[in-house]
PDB file of N, CA and C in Angstrom:
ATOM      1  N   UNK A   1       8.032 -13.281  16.717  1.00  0.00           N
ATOM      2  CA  UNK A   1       8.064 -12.026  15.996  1.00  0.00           C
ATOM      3  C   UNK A   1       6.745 -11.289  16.261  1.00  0.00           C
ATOM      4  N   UNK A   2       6.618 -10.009  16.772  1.00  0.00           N
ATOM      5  CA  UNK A   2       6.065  -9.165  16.754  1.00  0.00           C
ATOM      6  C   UNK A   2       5.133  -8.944  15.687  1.00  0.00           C
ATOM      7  N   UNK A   3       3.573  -8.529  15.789  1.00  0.00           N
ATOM      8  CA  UNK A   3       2.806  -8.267  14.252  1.00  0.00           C
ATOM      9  C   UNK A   3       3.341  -6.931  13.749  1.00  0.00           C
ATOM     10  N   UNK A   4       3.996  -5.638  14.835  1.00  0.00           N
ATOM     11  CA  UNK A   4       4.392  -5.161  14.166  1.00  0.00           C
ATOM     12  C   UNK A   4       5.641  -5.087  12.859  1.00  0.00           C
ATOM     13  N   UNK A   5       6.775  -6.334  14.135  1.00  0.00           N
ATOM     14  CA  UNK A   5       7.684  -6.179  13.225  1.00  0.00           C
ATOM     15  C   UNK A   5       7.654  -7.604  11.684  1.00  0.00           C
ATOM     16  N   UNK A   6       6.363  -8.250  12.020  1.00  0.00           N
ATOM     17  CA  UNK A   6       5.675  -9.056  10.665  1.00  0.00           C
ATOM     18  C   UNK A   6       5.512  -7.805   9.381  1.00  0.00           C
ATOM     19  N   UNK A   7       4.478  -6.607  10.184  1.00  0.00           N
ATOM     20  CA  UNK A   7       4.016  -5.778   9.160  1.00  0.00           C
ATOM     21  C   UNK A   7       5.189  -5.785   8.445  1.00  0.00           C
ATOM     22  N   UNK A   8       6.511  -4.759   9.023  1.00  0.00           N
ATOM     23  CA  UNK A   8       7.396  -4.208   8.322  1.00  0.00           C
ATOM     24  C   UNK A   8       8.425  -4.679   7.544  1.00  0.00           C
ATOM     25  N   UNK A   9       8.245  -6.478   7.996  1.00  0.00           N
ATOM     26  CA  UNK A   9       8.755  -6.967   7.093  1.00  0.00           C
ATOM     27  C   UNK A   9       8.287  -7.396   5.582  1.00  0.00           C
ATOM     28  N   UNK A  10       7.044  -7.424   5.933  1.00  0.00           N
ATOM     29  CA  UNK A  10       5.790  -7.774   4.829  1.00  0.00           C
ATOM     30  C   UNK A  10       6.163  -6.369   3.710  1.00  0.00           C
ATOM     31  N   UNK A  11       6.458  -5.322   4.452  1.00  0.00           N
ATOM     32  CA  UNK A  11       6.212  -4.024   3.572  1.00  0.00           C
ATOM     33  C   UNK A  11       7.362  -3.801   2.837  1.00  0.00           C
ATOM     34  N   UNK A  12       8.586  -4.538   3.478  1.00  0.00           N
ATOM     35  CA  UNK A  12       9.856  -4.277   2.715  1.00  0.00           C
ATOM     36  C   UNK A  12       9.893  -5.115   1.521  1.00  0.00           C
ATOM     37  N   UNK A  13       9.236  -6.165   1.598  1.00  0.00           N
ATOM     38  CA  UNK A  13       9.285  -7.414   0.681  1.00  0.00           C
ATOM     39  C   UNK A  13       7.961  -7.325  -0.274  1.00  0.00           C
ATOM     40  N   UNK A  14       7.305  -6.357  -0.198  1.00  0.00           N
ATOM     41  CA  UNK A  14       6.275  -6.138  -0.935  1.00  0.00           C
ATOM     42  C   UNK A  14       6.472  -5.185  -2.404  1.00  0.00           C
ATOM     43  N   UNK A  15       5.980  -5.658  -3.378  1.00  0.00           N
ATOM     44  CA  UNK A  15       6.353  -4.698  -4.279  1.00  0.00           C
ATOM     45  C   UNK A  15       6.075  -3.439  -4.582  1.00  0.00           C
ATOM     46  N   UNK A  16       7.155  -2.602  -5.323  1.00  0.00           N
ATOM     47  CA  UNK A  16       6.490  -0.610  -4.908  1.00  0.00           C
ATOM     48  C   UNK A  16       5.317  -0.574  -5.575  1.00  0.00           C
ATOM     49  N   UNK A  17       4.958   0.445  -5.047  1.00  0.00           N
ATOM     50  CA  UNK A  17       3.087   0.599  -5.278  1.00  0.00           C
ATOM     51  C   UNK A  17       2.701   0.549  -6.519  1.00  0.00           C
ATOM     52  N   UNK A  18       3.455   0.961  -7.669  1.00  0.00           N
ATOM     53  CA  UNK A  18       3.573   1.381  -9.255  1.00  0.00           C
ATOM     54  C   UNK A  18       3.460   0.072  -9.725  1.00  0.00           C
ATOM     55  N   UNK A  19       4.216  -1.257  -9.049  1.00  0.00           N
ATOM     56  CA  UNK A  19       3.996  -2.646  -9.721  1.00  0.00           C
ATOM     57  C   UNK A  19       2.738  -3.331  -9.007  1.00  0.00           C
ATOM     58  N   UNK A  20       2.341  -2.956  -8.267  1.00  0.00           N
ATOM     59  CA  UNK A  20       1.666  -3.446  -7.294  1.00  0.00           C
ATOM     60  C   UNK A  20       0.205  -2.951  -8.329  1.00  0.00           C
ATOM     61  N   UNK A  21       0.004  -1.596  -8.521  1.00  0.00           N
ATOM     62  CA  UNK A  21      -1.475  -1.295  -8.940  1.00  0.00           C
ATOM     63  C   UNK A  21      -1.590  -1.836 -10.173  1.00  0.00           C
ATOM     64  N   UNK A  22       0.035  -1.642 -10.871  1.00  0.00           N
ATOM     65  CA  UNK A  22      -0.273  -2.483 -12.790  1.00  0.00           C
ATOM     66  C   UNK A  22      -1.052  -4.131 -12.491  1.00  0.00           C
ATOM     67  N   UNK A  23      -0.372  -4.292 -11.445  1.00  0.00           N
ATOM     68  CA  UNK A  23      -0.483  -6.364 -11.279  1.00  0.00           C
ATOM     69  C   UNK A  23      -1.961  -5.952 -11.146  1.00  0.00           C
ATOM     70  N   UNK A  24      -2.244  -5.177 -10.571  1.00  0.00           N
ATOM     71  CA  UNK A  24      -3.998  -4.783 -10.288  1.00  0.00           C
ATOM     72  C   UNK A  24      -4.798  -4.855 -10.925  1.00  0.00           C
ATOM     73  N   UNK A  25      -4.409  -3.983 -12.190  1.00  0.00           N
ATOM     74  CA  UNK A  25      -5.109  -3.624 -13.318  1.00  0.00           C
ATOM     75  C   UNK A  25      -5.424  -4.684 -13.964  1.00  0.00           C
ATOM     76  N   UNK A  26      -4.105  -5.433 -14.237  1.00  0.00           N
ATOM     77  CA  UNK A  26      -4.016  -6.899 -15.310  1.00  0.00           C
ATOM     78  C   UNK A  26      -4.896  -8.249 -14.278  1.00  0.00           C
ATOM     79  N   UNK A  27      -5.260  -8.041 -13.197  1.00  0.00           N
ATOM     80  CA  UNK A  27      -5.866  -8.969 -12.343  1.00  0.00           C
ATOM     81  C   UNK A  27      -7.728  -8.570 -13.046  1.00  0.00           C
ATOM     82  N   UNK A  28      -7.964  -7.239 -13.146  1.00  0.00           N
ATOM     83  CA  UNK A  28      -9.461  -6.958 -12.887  1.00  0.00           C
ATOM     84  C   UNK A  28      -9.776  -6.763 -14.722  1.00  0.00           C
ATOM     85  N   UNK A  29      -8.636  -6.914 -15.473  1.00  0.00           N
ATOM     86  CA  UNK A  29      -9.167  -7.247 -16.672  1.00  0.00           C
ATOM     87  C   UNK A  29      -9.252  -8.635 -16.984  1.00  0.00           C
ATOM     88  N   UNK A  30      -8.716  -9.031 -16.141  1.00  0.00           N
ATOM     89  CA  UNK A  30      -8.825 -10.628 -17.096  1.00  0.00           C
ATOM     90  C   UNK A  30      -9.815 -11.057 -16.173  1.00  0.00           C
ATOM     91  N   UNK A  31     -10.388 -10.340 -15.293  1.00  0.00           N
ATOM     92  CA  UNK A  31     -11.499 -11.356 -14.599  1.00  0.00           C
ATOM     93  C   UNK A  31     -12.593 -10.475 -15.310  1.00  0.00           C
ATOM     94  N   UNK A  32     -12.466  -9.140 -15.844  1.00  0.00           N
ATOM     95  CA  UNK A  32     -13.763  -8.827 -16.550  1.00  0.00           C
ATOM     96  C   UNK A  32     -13.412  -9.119 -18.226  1.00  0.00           C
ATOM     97  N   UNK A  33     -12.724  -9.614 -18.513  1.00  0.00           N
ATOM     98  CA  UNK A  33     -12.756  -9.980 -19.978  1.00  0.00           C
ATOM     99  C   UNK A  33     -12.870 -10.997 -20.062  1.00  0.00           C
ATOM    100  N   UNK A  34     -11.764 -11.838 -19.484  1.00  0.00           N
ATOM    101  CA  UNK A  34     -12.057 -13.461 -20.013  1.00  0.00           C
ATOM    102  C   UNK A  34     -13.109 -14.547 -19.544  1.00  0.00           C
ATOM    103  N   UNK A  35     -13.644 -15.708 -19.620  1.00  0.00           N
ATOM    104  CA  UNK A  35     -14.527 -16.764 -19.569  1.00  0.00           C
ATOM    105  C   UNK A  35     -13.652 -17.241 -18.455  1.00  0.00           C
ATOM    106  N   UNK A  36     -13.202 -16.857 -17.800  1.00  0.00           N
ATOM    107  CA  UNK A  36     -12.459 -18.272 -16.578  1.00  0.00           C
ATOM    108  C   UNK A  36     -12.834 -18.907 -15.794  1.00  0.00           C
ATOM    109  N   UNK A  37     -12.858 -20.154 -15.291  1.00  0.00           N
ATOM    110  CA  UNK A  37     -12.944 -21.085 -14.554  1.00  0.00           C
ATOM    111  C   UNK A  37     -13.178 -20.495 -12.559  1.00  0.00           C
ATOM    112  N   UNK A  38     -14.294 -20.592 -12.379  1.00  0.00           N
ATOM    113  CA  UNK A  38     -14.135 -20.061 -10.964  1.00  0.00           C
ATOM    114  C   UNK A  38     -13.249 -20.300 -10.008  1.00  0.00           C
ATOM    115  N   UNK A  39     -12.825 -21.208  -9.956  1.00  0.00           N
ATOM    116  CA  UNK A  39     -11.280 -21.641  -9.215  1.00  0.00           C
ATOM    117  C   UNK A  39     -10.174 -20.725  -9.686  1.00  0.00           C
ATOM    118  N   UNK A  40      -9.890 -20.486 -10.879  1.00  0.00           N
ATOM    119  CA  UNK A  40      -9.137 -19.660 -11.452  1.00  0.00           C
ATOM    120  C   UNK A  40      -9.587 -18.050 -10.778  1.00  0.00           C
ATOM    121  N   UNK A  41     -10.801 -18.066 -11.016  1.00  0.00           N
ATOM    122  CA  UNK A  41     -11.445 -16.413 -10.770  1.00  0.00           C
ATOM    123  C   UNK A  41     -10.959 -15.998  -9.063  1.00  0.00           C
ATOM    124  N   UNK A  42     -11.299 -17.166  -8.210  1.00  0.00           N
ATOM    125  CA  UNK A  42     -11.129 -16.975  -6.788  1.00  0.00           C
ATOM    126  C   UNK A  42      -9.847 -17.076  -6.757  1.00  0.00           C
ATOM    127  N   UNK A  43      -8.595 -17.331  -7.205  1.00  0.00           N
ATOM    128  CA  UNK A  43      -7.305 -17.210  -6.686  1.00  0.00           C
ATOM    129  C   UNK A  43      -7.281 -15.802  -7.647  1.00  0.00           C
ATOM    130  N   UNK A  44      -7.806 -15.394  -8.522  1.00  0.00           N
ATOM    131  CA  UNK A  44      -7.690 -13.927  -9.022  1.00  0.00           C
ATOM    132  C   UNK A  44      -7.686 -12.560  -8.298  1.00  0.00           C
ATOM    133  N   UNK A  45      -9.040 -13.045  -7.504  1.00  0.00           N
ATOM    134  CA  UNK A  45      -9.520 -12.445  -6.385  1.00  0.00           C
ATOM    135  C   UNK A  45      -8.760 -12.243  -4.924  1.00  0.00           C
ATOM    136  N   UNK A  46      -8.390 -13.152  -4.639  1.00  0.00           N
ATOM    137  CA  UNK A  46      -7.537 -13.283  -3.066  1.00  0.00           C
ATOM    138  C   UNK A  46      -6.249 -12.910  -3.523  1.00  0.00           C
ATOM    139  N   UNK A  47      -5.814 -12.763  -5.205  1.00  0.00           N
ATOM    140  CA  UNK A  47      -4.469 -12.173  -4.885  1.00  0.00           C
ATOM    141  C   UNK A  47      -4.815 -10.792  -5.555  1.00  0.00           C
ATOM    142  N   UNK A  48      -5.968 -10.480  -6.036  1.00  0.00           N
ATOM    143  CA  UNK A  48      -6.154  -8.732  -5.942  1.00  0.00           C
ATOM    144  C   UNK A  48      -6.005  -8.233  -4.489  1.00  0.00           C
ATOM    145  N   UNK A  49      -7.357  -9.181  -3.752  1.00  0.00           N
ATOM    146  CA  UNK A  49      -7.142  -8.432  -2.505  1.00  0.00           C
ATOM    147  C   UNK A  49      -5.716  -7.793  -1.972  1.00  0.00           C
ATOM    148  N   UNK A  50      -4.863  -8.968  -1.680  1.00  0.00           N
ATOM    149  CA  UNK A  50      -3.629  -8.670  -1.541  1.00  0.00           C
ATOM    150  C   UNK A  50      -3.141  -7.234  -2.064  1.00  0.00           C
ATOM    151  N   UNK A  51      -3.160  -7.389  -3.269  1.00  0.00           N
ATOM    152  CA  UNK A  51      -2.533  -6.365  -4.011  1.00  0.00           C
ATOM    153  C   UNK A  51      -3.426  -4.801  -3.101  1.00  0.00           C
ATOM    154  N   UNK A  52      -4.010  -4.418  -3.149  1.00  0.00           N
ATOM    155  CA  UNK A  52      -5.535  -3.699  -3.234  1.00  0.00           C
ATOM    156  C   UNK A  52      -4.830  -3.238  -1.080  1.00  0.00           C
ATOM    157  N   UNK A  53      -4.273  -4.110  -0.609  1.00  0.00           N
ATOM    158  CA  UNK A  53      -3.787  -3.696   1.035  1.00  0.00           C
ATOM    159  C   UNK A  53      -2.593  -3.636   0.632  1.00  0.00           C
ATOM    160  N   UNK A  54      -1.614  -3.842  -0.140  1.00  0.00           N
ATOM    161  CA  UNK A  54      -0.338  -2.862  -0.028  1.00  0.00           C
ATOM    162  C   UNK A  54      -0.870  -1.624  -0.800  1.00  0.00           C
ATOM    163  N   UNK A  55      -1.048  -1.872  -1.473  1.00  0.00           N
ATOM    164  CA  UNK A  55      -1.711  -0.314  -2.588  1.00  0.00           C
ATOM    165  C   UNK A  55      -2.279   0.994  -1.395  1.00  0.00           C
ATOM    166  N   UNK A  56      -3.090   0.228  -0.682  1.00  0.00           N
ATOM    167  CA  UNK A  56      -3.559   1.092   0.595  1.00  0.00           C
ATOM    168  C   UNK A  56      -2.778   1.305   1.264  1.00  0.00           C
ATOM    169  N   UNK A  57      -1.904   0.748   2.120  1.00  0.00           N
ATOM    170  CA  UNK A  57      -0.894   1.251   2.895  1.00  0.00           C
ATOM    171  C   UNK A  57       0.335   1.548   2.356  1.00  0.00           C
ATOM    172  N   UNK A  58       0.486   1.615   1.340  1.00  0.00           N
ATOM    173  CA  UNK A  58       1.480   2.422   0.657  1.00  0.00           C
ATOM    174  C   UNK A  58       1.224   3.756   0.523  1.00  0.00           C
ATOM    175  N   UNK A  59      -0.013   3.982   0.163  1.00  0.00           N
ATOM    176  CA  UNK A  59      -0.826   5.382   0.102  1.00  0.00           C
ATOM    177  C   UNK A  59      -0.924   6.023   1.250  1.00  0.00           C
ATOM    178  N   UNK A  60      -1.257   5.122   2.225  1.00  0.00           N
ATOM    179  CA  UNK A  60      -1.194   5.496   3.966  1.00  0.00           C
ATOM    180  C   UNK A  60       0.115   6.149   4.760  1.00  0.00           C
ATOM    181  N   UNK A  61       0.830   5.313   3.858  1.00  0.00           N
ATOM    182  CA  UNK A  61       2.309   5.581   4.449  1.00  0.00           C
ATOM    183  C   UNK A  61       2.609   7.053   3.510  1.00  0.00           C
ATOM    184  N   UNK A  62       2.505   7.489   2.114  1.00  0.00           N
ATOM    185  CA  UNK A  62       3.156   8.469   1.562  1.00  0.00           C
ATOM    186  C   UNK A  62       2.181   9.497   2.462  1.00  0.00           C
ATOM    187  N   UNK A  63       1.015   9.459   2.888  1.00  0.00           N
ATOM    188  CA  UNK A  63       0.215  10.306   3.025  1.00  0.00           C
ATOM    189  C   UNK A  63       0.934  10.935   4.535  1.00  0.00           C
ATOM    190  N   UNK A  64       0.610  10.078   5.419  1.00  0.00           N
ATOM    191  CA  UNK A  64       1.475  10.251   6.629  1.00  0.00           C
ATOM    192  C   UNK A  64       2.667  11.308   6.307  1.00  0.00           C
ATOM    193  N   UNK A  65       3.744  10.749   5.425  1.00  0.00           N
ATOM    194  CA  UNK A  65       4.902  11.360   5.400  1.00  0.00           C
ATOM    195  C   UNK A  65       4.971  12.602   4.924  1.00  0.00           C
ATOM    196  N   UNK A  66       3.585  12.872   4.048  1.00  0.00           N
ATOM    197  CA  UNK A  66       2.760  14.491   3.628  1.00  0.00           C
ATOM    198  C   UNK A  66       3.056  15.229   4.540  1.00  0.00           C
ATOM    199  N   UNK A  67       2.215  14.684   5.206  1.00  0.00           N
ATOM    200  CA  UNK A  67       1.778  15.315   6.372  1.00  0.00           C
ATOM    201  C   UNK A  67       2.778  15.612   7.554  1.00  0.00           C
ATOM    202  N   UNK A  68       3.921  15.421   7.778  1.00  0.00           N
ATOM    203  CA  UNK A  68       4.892  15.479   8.438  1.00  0.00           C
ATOM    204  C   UNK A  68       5.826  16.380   7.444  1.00  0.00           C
ATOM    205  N   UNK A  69       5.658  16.449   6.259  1.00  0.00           N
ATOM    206  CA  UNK A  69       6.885  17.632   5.841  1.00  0.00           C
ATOM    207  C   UNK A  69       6.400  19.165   6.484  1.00  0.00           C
ATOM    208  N   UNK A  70       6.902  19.699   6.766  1.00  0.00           N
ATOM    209  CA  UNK A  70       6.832  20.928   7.337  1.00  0.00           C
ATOM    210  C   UNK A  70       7.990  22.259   6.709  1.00  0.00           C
ATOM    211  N   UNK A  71       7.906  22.748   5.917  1.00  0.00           N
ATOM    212  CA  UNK A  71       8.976  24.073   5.638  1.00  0.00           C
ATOM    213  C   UNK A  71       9.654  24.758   6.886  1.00  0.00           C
ATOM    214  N   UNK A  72      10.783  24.556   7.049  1.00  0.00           N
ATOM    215  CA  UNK A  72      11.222  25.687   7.989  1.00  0.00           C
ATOM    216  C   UNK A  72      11.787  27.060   7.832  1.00  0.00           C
ATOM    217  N   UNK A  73      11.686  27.502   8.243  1.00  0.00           N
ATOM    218  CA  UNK A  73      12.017  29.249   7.986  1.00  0.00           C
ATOM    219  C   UNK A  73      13.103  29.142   6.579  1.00  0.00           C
ATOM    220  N   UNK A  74      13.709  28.664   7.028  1.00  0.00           N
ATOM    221  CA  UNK A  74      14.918  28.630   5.324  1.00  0.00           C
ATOM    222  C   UNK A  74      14.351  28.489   4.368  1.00  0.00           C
ATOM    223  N   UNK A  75      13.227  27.598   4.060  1.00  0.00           N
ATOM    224  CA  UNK A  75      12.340  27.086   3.156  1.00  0.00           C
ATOM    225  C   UNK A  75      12.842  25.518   3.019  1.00  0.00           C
ATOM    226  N   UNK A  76      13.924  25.140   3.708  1.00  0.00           N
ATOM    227  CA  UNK A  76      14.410  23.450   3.498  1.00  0.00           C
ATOM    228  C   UNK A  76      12.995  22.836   4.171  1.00  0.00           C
ATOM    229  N   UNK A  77      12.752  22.064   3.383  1.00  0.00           N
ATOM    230  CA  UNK A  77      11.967  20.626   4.012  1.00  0.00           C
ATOM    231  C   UNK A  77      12.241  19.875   5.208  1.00  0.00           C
ATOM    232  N   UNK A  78      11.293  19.514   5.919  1.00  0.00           N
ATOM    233  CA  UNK A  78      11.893  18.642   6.979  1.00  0.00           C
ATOM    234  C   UNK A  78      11.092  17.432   7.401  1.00  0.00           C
ATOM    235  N   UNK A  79      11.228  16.983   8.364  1.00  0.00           N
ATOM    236  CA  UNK A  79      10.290  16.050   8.717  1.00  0.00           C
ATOM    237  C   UNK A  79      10.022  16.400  10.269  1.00  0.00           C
ATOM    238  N   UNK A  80       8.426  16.791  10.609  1.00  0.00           N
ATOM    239  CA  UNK A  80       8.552  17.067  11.925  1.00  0.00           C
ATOM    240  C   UNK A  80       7.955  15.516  12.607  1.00  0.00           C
ATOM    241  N   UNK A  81       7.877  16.067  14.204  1.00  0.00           N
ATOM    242  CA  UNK A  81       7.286  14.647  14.971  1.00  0.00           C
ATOM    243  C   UNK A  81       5.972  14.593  14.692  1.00  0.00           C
ATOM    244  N   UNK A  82       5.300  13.535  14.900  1.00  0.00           N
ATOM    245  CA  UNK A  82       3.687  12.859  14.932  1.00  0.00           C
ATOM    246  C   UNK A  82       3.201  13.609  15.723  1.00  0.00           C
ATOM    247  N   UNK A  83       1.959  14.393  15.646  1.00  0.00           N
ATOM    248  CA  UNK A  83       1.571  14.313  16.753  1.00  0.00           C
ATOM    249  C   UNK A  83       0.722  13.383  17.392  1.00  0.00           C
ATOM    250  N   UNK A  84       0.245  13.284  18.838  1.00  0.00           N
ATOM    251  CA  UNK A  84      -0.401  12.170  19.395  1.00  0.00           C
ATOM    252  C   UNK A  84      -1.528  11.457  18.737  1.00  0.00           C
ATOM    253  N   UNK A  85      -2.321  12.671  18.113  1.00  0.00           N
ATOM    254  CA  UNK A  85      -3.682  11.621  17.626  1.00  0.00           C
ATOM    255  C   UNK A  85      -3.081  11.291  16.339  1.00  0.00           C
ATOM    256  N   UNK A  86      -2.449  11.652  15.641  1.00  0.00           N
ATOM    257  CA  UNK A  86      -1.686  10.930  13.913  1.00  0.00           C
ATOM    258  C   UNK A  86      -1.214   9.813  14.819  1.00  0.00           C
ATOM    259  N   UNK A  87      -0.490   9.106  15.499  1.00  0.00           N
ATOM    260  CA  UNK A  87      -0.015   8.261  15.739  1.00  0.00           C
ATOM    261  C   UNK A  87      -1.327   7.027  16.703  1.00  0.00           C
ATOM    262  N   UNK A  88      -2.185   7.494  16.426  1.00  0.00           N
ATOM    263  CA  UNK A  88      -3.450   6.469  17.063  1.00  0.00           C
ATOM    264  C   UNK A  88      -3.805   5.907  15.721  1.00  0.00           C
ATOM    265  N   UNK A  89      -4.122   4.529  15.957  1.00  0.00           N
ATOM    266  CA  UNK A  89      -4.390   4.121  14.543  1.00  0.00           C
ATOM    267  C   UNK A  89      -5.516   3.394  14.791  1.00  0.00           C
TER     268      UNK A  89
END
């Protein structure tokens, strides 16, 4: 399998961004409120991270798709093509 087609499977199976930033929130309070166990704190941590790179490329991805709506004369919405340097990553 391809890393691209890893990414896109990773992204389908990932949760939408809205559950993704709450799990976020509830990750960075309980590591700034509670007394926990550093073992506890470091799996807190490696699964914020996680959280913290779909959150980003979820944002990456709506942003992109911003940026590709284009109005056409009718005023309907559309989606135009990439151009070359948007598609350099």
């Amino acid at each position: 399998m391809s890393k691209s087609a890893k990414a896109n499977d990773a992204a389908r199976n990932s949760p939408p961004f809205e559950e993704a930033l709450k799990k976020l929130e509830g990750i960075v309070g309980a590591m700034e409120s509670d007394d926990l166990p550093l073992e506890t704190l470091l799996s807190k941590y490696e699964e914020g991270t996680k959280l913290v790179k779909i959150c980003q490329e979820k944002l990456a991805e709506a942003e992109l798709k911003i940026q590709q709506l284009e109005k056409n004369a009718a005023g309907e919405m559309k989606l135009k093509p990439l151009s070359p340097d948007l598609s350099e990553g």
